[in-house]
PDB file of N, CA and C in Angstrom:
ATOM      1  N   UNK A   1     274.097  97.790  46.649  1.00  0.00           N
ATOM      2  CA  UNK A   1     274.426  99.078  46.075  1.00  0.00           C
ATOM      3  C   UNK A   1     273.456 100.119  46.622  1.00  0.00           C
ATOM      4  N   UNK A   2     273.663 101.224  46.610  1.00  0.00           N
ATOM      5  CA  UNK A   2     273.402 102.376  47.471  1.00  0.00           C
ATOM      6  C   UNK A   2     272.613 102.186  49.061  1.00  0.00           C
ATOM      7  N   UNK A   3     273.375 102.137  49.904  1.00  0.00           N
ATOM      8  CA  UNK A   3     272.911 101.721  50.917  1.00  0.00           C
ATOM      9  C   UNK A   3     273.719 102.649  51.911  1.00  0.00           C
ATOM     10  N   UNK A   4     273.051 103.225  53.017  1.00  0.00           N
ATOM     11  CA  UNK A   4     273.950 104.061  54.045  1.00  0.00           C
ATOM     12  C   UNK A   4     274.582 103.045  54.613  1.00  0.00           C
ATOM     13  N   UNK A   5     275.617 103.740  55.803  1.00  0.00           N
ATOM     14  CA  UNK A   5     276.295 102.560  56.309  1.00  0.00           C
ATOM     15  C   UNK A   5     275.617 101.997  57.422  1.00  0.00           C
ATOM     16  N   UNK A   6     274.506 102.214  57.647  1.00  0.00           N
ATOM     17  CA  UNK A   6     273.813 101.487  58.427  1.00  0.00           C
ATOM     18  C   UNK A   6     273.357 100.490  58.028  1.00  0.00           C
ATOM     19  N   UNK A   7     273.569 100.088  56.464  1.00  0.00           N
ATOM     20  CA  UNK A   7     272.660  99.174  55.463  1.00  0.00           C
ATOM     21  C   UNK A   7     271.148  98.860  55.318  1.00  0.00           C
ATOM     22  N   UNK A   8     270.321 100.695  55.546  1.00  0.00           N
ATOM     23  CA  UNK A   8     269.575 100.573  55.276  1.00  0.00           C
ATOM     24  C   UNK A   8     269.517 101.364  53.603  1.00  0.00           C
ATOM     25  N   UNK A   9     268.786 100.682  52.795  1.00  0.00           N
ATOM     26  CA  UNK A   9     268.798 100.661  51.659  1.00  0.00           C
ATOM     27  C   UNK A   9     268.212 102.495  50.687  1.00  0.00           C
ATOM     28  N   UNK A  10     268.632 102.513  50.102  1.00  0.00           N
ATOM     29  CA  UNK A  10     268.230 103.956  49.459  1.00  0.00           C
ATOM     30  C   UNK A  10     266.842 103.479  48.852  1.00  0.00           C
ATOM     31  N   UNK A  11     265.811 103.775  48.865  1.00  0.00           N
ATOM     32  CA  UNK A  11     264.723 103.814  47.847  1.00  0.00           C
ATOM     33  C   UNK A  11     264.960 104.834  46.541  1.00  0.00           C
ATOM     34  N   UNK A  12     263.834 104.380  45.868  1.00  0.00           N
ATOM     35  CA  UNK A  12     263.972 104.906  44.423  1.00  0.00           C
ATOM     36  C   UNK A  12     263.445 106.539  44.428  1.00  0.00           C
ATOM     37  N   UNK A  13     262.583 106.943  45.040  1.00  0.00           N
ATOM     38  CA  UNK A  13     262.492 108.217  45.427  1.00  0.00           C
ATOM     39  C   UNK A  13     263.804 108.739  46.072  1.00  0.00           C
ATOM     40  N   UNK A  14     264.702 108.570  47.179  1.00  0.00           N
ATOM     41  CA  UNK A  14     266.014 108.662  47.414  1.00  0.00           C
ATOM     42  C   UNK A  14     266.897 108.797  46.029  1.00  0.00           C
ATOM     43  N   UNK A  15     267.235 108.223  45.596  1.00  0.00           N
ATOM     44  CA  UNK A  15     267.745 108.259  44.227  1.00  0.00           C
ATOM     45  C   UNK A  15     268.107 108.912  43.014  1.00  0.00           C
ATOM     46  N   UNK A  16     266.550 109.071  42.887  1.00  0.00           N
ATOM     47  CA  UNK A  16     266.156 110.421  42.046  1.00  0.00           C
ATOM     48  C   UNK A  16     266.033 111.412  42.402  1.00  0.00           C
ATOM     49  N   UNK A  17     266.296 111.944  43.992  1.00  0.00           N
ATOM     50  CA  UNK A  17     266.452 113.241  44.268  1.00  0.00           C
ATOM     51  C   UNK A  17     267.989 113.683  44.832  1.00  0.00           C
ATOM     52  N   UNK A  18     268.366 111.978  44.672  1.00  0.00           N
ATOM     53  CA  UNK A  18     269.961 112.608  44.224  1.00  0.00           C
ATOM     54  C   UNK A  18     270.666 113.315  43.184  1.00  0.00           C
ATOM     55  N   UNK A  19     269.613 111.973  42.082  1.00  0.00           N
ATOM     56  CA  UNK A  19     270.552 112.551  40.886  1.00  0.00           C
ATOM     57  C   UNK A  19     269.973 113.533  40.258  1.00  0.00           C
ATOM     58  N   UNK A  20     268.716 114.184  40.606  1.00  0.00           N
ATOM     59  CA  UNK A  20     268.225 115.511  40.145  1.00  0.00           C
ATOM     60  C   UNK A  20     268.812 116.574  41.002  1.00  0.00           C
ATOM     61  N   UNK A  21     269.765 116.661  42.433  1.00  0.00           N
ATOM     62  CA  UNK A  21     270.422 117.269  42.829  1.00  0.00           C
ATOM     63  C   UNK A  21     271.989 117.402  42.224  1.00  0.00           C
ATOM     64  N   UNK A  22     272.476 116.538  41.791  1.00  0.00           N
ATOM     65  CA  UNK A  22     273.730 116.255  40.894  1.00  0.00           C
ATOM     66  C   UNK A  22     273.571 116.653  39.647  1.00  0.00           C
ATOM     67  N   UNK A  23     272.542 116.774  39.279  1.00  0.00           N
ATOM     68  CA  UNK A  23     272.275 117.285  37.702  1.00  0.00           C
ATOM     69  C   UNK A  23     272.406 118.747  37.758  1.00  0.00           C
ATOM     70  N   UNK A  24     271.797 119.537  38.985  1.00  0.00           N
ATOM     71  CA  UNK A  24     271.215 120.446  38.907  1.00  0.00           C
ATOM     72  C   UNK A  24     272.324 121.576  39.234  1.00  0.00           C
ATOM     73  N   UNK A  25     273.167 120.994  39.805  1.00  0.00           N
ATOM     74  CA  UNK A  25     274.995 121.322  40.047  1.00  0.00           C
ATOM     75  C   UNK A  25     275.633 121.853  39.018  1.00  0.00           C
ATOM     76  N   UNK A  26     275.366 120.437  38.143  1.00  0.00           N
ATOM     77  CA  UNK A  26     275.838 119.957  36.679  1.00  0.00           C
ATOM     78  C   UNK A  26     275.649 121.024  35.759  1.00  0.00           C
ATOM     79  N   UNK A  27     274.055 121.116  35.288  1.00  0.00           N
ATOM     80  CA  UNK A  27     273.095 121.751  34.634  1.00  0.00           C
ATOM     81  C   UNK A  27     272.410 122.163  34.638  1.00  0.00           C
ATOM     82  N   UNK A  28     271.733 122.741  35.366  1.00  0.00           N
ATOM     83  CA  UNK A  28     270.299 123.295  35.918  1.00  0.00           C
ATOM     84  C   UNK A  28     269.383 122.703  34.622  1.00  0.00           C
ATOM     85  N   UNK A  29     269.489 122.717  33.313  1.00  0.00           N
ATOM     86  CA  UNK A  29     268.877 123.147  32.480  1.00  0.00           C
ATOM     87  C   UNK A  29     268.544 121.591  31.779  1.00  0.00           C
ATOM     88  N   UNK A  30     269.179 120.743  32.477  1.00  0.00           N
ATOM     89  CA  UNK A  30     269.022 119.329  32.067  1.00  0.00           C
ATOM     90  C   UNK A  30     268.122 118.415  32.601  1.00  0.00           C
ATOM     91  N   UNK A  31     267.182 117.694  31.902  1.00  0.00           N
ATOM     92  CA  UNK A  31     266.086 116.960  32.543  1.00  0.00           C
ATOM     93  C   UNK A  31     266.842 115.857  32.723  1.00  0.00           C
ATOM     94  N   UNK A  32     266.696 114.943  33.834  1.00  0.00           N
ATOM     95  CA  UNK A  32     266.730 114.017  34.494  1.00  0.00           C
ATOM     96  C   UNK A  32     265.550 113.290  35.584  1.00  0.00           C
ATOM     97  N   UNK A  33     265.668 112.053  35.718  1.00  0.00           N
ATOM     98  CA  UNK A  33     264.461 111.110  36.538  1.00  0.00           C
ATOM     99  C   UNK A  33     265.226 109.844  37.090  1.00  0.00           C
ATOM    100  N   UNK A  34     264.818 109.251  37.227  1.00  0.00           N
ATOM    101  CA  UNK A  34     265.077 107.593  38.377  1.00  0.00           C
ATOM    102  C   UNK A  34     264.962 107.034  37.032  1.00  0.00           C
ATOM    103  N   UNK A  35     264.430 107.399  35.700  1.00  0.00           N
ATOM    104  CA  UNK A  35     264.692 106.212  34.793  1.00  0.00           C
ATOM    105  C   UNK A  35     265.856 106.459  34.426  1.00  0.00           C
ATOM    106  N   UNK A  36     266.759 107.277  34.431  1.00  0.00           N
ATOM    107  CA  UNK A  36     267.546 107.632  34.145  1.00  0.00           C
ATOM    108  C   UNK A  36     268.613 106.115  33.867  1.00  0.00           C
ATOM    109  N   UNK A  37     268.567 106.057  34.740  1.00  0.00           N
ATOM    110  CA  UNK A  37     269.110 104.405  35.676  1.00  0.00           C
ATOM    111  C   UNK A  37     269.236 103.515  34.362  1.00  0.00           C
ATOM    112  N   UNK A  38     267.567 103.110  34.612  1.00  0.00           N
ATOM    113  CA  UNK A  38     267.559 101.860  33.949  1.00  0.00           C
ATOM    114  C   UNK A  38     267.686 102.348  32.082  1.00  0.00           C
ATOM    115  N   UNK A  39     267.309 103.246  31.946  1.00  0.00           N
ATOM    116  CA  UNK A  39     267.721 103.528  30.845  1.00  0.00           C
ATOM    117  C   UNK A  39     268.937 103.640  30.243  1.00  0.00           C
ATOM    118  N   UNK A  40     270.539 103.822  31.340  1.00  0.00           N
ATOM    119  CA  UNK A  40     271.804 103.667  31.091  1.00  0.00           C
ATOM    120  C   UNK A  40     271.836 102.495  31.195  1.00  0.00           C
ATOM    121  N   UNK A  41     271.416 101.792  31.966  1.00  0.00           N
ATOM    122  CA  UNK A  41     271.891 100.083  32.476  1.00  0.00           C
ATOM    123  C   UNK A  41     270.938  98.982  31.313  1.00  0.00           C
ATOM    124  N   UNK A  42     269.781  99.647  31.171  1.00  0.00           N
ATOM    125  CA  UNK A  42     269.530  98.814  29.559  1.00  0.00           C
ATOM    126  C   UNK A  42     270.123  99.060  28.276  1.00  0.00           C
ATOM    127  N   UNK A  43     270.733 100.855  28.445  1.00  0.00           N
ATOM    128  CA  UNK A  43     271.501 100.989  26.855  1.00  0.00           C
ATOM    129  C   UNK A  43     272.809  99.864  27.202  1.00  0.00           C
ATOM    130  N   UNK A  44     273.398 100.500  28.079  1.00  0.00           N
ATOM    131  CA  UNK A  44     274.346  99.361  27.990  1.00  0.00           C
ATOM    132  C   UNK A  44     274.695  98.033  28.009  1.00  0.00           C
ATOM    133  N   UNK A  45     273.906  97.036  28.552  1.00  0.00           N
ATOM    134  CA  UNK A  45     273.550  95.508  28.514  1.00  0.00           C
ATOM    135  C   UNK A  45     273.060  95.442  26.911  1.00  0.00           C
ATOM    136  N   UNK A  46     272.241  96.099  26.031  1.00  0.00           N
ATOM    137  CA  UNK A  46     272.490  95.947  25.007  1.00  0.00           C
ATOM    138  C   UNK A  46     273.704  96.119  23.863  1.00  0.00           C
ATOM    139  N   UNK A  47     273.816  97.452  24.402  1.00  0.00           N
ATOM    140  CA  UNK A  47     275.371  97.175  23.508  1.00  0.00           C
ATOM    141  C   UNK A  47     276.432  96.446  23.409  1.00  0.00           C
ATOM    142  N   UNK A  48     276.192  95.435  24.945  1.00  0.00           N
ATOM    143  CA  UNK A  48     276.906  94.463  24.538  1.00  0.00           C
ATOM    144  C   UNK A  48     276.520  93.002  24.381  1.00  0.00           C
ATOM    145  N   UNK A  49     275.438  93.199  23.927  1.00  0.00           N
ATOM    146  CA  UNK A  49     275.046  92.276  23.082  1.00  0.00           C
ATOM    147  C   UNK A  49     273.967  91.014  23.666  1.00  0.00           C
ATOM    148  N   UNK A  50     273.265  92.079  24.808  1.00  0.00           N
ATOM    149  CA  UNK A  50     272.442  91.159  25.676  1.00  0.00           C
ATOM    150  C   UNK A  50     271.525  90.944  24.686  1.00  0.00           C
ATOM    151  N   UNK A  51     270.357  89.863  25.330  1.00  0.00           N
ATOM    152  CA  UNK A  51     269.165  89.308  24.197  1.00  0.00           C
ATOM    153  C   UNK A  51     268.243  89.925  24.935  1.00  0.00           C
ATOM    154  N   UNK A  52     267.242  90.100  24.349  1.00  0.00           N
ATOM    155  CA  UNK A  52     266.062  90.614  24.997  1.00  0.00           C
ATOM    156  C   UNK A  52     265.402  90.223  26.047  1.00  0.00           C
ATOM    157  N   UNK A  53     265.529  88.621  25.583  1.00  0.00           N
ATOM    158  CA  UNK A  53     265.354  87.511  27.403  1.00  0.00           C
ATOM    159  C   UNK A  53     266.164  88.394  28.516  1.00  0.00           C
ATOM    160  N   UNK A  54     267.257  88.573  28.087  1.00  0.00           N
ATOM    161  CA  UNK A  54     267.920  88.887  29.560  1.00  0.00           C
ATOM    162  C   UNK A  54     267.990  90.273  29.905  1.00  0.00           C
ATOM    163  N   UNK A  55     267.498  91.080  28.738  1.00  0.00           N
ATOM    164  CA  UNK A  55     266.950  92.653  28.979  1.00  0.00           C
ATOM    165  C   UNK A  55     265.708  92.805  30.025  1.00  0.00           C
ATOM    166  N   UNK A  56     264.807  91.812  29.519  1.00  0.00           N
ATOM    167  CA  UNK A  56     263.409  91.601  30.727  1.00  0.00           C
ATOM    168  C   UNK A  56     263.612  91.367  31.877  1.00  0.00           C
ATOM    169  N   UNK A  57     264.268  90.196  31.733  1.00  0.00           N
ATOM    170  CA  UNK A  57     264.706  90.057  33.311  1.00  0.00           C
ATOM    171  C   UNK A  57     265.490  91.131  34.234  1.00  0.00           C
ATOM    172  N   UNK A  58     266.377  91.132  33.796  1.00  0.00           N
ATOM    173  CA  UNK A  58     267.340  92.683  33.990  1.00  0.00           C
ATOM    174  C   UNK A  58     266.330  93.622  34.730  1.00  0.00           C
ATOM    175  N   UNK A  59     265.646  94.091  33.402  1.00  0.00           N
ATOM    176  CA  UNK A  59     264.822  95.479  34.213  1.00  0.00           C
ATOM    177  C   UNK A  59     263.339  94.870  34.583  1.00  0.00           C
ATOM    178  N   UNK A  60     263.059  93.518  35.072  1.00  0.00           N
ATOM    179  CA  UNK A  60     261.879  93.134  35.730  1.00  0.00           C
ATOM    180  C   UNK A  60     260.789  93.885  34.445  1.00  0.00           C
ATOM    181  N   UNK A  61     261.052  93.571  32.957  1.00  0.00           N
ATOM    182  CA  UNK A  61     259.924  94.053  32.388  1.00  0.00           C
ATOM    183  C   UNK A  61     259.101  92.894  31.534  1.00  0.00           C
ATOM    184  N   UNK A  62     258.184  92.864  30.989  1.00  0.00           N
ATOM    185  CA  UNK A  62     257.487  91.565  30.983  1.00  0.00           C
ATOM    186  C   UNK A  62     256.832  91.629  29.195  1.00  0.00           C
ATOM    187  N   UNK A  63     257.581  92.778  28.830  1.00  0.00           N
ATOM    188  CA  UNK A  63     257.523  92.486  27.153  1.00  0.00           C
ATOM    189  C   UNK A  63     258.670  92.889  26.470  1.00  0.00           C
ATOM    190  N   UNK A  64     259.052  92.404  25.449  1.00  0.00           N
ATOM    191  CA  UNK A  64     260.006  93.075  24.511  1.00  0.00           C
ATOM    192  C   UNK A  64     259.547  95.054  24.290  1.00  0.00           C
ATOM    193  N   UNK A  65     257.917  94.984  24.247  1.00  0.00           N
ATOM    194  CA  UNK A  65     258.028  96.679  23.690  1.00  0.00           C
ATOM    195  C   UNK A  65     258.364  97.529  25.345  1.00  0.00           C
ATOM    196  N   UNK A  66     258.173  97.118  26.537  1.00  0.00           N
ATOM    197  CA  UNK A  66     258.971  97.507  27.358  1.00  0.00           C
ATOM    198  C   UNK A  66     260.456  97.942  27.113  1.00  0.00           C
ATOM    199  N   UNK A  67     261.083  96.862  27.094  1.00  0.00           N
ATOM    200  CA  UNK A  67     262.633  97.222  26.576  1.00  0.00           C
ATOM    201  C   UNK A  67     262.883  98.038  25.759  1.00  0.00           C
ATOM    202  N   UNK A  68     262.361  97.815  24.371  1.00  0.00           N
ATOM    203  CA  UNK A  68     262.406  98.900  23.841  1.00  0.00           C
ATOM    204  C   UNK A  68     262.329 100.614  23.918  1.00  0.00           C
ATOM    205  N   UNK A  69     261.332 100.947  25.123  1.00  0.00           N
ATOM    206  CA  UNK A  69     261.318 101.935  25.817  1.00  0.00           C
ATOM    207  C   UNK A  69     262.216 102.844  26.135  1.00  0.00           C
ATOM    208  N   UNK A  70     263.185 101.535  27.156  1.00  0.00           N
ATOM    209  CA  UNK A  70     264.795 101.734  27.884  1.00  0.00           C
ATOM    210  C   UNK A  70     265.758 102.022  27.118  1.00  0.00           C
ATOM    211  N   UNK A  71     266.252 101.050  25.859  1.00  0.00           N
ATOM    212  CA  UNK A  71     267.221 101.144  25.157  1.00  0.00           C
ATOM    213  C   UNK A  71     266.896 102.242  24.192  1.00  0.00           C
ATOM    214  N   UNK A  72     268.090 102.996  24.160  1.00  0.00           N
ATOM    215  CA  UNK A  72     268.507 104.121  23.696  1.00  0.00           C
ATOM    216  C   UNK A  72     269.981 103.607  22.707  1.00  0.00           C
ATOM    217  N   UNK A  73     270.251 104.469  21.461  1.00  0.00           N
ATOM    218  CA  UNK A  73     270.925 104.119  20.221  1.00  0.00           C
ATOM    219  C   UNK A  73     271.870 104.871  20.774  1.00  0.00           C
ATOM    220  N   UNK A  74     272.970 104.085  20.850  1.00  0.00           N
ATOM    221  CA  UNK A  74     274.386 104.787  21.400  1.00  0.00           C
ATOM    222  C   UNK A  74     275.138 105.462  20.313  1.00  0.00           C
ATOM    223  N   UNK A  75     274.457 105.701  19.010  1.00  0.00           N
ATOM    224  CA  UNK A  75     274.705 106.848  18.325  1.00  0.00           C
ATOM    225  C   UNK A  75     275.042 108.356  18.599  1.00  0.00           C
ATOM    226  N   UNK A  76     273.943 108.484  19.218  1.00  0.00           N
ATOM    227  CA  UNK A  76     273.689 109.639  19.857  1.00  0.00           C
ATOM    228  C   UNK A  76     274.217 110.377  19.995  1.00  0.00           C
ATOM    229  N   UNK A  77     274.474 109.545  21.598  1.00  0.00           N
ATOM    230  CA  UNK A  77     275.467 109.833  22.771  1.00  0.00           C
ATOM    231  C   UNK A  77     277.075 110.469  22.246  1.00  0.00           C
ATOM    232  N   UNK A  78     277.427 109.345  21.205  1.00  0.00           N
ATOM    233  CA  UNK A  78     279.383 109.424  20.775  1.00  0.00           C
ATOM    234  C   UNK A  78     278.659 110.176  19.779  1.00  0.00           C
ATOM    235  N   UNK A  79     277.506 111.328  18.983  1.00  0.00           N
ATOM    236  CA  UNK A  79     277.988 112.068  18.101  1.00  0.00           C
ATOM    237  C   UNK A  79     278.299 113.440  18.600  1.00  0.00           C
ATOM    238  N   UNK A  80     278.100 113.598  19.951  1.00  0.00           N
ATOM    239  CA  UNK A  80     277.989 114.800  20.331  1.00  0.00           C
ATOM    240  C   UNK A  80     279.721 115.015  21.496  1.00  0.00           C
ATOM    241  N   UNK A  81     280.109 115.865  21.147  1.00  0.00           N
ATOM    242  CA  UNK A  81     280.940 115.762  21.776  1.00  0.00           C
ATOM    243  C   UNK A  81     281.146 116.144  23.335  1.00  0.00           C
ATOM    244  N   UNK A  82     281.983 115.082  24.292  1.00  0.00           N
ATOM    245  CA  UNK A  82     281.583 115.661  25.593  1.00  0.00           C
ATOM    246  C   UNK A  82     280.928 114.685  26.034  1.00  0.00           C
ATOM    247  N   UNK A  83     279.500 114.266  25.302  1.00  0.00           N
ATOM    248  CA  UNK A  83     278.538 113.271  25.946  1.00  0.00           C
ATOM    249  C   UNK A  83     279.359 112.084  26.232  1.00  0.00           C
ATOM    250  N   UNK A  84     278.828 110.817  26.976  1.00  0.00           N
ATOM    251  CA  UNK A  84     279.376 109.611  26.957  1.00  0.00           C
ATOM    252  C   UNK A  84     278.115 108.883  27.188  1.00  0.00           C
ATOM    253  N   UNK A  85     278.611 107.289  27.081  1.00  0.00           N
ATOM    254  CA  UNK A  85     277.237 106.386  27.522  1.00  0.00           C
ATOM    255  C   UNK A  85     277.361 106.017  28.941  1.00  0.00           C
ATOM    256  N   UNK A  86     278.441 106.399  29.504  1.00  0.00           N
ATOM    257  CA  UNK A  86     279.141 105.386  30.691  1.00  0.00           C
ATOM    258  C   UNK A  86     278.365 106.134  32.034  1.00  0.00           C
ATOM    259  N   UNK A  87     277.902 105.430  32.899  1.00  0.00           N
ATOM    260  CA  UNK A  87     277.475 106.567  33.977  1.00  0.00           C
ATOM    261  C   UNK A  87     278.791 106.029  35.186  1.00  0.00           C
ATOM    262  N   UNK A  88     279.457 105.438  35.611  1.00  0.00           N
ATOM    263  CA  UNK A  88     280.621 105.471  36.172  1.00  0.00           C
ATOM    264  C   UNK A  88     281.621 104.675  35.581  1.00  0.00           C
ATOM    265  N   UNK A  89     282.822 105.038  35.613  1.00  0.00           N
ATOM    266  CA  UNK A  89     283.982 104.564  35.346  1.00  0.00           C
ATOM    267  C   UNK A  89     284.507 103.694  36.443  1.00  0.00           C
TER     268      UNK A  89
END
């Protein structure tokens, strides 16, 4: 996943100055970062019902209060209208 077609690989600096260019399109007014990422990809592996074992592994983190960090209450997100949790369809 994100790789030119040369298959050299995007780094994480690459990344985040994508999606702070896509935001900025978006919203000017909206903060965004590279955690952005793992913070969608850990809310969501929890919501469906991953264990914390496989949250660590997932995001290479090496405690439960790590994870905790990442995961975000998908409350939130569905009270506001407009928002979503999904970052692609």
């Amino acid at each position: 996943m994100f790789s030119y077609h040369d298959n050299k690989y995007l780094t994480s600096t690459h990344i985040s100055k994508l999606l702070k260019q896509a935001m900025s399109v978006t919203d000017p007014e909206l903060t965004v970062s590279g955690h952005s990422l793992r913070i969608g990809a850990a809310t969501d592996l929890a919501s469906k019902g991953a264990s914390f074992e496989t949250l660590k592994v997932a995001g290479r983190w090496q405690s439960d209060k790590s994870v905790s960090r990442y995961v975000r209450r998908l409350g939130l997100a569905s009270a506001k209208e407009g928002l979503s949790t999904t970052l692609f369809k």
